[in-house]
N, C-alpha and C. Protein backbone atom coordinates (compact mmCIF):
# COMPACT_ATOMS: atom_id res chain seq x y z
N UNK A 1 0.81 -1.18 0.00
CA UNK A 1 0.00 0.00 0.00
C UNK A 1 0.85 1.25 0.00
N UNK A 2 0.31 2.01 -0.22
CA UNK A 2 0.73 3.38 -0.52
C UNK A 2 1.01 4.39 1.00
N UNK A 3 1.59 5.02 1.50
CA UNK A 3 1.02 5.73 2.20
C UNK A 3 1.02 7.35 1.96
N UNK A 4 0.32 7.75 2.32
CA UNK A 4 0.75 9.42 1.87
C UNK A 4 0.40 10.26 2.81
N UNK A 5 1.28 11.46 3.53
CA UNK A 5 1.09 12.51 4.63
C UNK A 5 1.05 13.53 3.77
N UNK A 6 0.19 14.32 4.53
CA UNK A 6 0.66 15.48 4.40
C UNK A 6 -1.24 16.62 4.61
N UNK A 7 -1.01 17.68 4.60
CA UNK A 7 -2.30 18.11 4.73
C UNK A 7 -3.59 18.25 3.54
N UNK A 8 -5.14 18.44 3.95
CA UNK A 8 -6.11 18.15 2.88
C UNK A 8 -5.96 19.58 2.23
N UNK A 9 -6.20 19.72 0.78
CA UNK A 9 -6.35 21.05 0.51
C UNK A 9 -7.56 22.00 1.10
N UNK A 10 -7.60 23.25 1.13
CA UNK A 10 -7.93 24.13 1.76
C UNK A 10 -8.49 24.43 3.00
N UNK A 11 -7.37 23.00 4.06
CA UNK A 11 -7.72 23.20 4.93
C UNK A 11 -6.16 23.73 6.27
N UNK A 12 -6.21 25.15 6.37
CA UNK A 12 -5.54 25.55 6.69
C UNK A 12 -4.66 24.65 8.35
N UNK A 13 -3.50 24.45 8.33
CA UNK A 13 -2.38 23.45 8.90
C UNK A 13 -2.36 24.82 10.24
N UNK A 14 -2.67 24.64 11.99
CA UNK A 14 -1.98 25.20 12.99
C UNK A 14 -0.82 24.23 13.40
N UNK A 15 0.17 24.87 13.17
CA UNK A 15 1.41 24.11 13.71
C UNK A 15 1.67 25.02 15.26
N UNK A 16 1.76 24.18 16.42
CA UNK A 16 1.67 24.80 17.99
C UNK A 16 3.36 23.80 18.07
N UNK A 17 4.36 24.89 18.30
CA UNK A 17 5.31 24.38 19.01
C UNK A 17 5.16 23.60 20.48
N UNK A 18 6.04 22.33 19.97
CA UNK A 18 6.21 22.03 21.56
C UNK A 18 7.10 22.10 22.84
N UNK A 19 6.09 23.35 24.37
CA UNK A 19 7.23 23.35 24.95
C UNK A 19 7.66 21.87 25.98
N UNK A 20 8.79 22.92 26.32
CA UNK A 20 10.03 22.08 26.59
C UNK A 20 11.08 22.71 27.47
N UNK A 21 11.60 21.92 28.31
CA UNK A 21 12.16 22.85 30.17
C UNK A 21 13.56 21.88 29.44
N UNK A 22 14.05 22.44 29.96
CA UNK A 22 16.26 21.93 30.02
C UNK A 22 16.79 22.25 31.29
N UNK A 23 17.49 21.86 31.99
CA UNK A 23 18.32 21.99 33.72
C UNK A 23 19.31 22.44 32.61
N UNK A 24 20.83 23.04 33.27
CA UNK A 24 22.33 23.04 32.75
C UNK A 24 22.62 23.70 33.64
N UNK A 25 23.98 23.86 33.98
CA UNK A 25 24.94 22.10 34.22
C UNK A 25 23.71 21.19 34.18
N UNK A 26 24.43 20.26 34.06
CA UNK A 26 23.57 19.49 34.63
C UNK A 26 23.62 18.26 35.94
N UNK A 27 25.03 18.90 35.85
CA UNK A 27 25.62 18.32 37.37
C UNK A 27 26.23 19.82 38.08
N UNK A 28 25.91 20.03 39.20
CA UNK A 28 26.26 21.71 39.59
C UNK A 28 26.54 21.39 40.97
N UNK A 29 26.51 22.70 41.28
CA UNK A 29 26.96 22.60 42.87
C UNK A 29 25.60 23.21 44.03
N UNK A 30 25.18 24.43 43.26
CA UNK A 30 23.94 25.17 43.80
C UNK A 30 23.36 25.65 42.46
N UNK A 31 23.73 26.11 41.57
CA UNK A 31 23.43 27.27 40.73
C UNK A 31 23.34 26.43 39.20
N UNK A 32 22.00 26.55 38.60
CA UNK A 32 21.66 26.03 37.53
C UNK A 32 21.00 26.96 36.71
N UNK A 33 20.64 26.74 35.24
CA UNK A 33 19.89 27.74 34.74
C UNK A 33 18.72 26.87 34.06
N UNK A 34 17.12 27.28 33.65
CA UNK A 34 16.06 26.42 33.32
C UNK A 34 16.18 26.99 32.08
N UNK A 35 16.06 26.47 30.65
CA UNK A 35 15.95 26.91 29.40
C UNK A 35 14.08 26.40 29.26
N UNK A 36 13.55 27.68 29.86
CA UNK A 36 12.17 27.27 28.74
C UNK A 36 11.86 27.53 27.81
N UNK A 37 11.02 26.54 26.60
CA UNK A 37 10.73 26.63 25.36
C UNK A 37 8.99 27.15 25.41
N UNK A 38 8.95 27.80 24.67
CA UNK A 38 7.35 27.64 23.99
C UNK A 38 6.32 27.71 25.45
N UNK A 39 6.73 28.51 26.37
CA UNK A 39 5.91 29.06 27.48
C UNK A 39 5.97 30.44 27.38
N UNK A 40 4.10 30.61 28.16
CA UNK A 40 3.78 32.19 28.00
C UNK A 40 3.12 31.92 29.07
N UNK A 41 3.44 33.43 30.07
CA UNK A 41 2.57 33.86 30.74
C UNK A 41 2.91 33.15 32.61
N UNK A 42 2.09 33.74 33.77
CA UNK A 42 2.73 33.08 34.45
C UNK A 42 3.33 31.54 34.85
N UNK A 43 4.36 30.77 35.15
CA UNK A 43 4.84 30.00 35.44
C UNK A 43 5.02 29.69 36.36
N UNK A 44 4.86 28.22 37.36
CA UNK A 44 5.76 28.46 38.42
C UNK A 44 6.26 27.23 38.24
N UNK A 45 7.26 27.29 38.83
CA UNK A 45 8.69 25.93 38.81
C UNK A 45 8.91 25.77 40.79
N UNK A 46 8.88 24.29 40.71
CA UNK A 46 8.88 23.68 41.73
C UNK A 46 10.25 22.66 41.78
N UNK A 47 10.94 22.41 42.87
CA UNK A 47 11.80 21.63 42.84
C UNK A 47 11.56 20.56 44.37
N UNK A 48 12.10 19.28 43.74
CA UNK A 48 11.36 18.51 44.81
C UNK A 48 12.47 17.60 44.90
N UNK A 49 13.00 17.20 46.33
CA UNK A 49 14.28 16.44 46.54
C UNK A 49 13.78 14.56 46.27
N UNK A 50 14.67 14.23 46.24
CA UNK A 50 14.43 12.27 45.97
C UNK A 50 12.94 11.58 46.92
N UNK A 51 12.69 12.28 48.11
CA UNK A 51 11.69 11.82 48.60
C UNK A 51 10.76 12.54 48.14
N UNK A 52 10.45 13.45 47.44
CA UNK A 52 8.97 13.86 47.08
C UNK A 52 8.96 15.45 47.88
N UNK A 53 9.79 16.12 48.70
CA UNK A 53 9.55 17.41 49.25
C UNK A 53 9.56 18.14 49.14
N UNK A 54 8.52 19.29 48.94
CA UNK A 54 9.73 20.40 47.87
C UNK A 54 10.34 21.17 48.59
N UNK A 55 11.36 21.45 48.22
CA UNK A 55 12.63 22.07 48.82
C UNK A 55 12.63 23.62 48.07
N UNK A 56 11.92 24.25 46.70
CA UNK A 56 11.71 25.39 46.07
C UNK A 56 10.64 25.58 45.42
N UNK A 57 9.99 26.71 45.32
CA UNK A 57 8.51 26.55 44.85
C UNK A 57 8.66 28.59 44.50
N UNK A 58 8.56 28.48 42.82
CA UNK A 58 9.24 30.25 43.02
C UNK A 58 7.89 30.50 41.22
N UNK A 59 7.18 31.71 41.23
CA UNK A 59 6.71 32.09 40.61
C UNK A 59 7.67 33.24 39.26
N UNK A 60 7.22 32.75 38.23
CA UNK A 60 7.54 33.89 37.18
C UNK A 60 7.14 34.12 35.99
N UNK A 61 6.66 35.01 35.39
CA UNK A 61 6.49 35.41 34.12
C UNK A 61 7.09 35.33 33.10
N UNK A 62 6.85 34.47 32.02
CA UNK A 62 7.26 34.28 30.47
C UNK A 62 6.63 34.95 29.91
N UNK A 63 7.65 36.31 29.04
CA UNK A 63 7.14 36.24 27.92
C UNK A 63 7.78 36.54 26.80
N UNK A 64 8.84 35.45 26.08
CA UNK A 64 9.11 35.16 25.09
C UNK A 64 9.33 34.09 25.00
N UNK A 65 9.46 33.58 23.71
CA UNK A 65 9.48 31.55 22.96
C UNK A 65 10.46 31.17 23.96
N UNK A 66 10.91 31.67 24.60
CA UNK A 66 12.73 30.66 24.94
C UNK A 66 12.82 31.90 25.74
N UNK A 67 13.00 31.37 27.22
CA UNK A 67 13.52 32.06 28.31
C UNK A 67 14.03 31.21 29.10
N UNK A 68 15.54 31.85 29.93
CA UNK A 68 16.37 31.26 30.58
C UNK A 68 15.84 32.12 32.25
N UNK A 69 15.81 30.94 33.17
CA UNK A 69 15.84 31.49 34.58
C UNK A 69 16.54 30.85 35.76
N UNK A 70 17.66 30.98 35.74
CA UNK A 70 18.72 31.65 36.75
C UNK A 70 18.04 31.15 38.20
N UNK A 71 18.19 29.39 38.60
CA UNK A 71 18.07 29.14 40.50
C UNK A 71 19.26 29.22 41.16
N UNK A 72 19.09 29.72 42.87
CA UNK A 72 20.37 29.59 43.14
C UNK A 72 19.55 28.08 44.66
N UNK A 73 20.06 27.65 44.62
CA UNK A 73 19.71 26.23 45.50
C UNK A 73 20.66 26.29 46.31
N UNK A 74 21.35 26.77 47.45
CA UNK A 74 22.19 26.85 48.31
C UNK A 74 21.46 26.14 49.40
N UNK A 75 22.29 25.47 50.12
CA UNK A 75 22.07 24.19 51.47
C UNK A 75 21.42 23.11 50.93
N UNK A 76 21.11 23.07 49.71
CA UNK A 76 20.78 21.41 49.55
C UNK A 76 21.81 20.33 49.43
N UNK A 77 21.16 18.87 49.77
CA UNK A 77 22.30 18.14 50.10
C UNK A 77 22.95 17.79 48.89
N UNK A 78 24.06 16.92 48.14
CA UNK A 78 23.72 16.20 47.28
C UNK A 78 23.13 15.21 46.44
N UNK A 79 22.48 14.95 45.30
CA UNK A 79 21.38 14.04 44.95
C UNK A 79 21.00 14.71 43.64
N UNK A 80 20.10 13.81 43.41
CA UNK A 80 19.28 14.09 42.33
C UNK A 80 17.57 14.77 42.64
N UNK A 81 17.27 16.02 41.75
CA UNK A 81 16.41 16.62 42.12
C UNK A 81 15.37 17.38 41.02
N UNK A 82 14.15 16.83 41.35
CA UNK A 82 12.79 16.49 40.16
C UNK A 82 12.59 18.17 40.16
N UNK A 83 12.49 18.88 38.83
CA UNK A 83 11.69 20.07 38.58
C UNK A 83 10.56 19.77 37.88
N UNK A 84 9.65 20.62 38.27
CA UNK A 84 8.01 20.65 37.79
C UNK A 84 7.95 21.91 37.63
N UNK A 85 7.56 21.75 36.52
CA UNK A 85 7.37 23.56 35.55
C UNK A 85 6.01 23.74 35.26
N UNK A 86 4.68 24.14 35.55
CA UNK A 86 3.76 24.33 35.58
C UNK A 86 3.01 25.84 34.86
N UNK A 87 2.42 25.98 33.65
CA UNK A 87 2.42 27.12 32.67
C UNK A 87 0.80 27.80 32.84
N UNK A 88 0.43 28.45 32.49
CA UNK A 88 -0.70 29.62 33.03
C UNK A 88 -1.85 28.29 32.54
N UNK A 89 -1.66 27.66 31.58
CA UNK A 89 -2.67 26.71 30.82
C UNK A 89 -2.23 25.39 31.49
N UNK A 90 -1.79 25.32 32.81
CA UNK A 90 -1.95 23.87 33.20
C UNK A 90 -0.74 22.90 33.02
N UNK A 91 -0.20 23.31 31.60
CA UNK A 91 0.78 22.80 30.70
C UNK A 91 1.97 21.96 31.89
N UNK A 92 2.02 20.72 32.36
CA UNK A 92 3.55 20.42 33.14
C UNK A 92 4.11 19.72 32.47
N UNK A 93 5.47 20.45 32.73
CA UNK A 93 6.62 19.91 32.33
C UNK A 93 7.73 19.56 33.54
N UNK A 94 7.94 18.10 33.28
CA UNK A 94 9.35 18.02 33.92
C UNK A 94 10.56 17.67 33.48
N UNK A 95 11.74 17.77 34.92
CA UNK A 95 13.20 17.79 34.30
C UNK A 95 13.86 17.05 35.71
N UNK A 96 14.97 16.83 35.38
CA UNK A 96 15.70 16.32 36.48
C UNK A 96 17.26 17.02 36.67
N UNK A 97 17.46 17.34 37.66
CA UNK A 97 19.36 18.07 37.61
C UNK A 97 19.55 17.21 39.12
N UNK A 98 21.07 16.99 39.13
CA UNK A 98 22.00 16.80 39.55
C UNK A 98 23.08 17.95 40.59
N UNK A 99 22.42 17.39 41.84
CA UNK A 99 23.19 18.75 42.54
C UNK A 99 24.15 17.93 43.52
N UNK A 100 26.09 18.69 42.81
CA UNK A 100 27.08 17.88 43.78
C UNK A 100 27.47 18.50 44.41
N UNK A 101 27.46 18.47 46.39
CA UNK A 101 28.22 19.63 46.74
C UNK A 101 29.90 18.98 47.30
């Protein structure tokens, strides 16, 4: 069989980027930066240690395609540590970083 993609004629194509959160370093000491993609509007980003606690919970406003935001995580132990990025529409995203002290 044949297959064929692509869109029907005159029926206009919405292409919606998909976002998307990045940690870097990604092994650090305190200080990481979040690369978000394709978020608008308020945000909040949560960080939660290996047992489930959250250890940061910080509000902020996107508004362009791709914004970088700058945590500073001082006194946490070392481990691995879950971010939850949460967007004005519900939208979650997660990530994982690596904090060595």
């Amino acid at each position: 069989g044949t297959c064929v993609s692509g869109s029907r004629p005159g029926i206009p194509e919405t292409v919606i980027a998909a976002a998307s959160v990045k940690a870097y370093p990604n092994r650090n000491r305190e200080q990481f930066e979040l690369q978000l993609n394709n978020l608008q509007g308020r945000t909040q980003v949560q960080v939660f240690d290996n047992f489930g606690k959250l250890v940061f919970s910080g509000n902020y406003t996107i508004s362009h395609d791709s914004e970088n935001i700058r945590l500073s995580l001082d006194k946490l132990a070392s481990g691995i540590y879950n971010i939850r990025v949460v967007d004005i529409n519900n939208q979650v995203l997660n990530t994982r970083v690596v904090i060595s002290n």
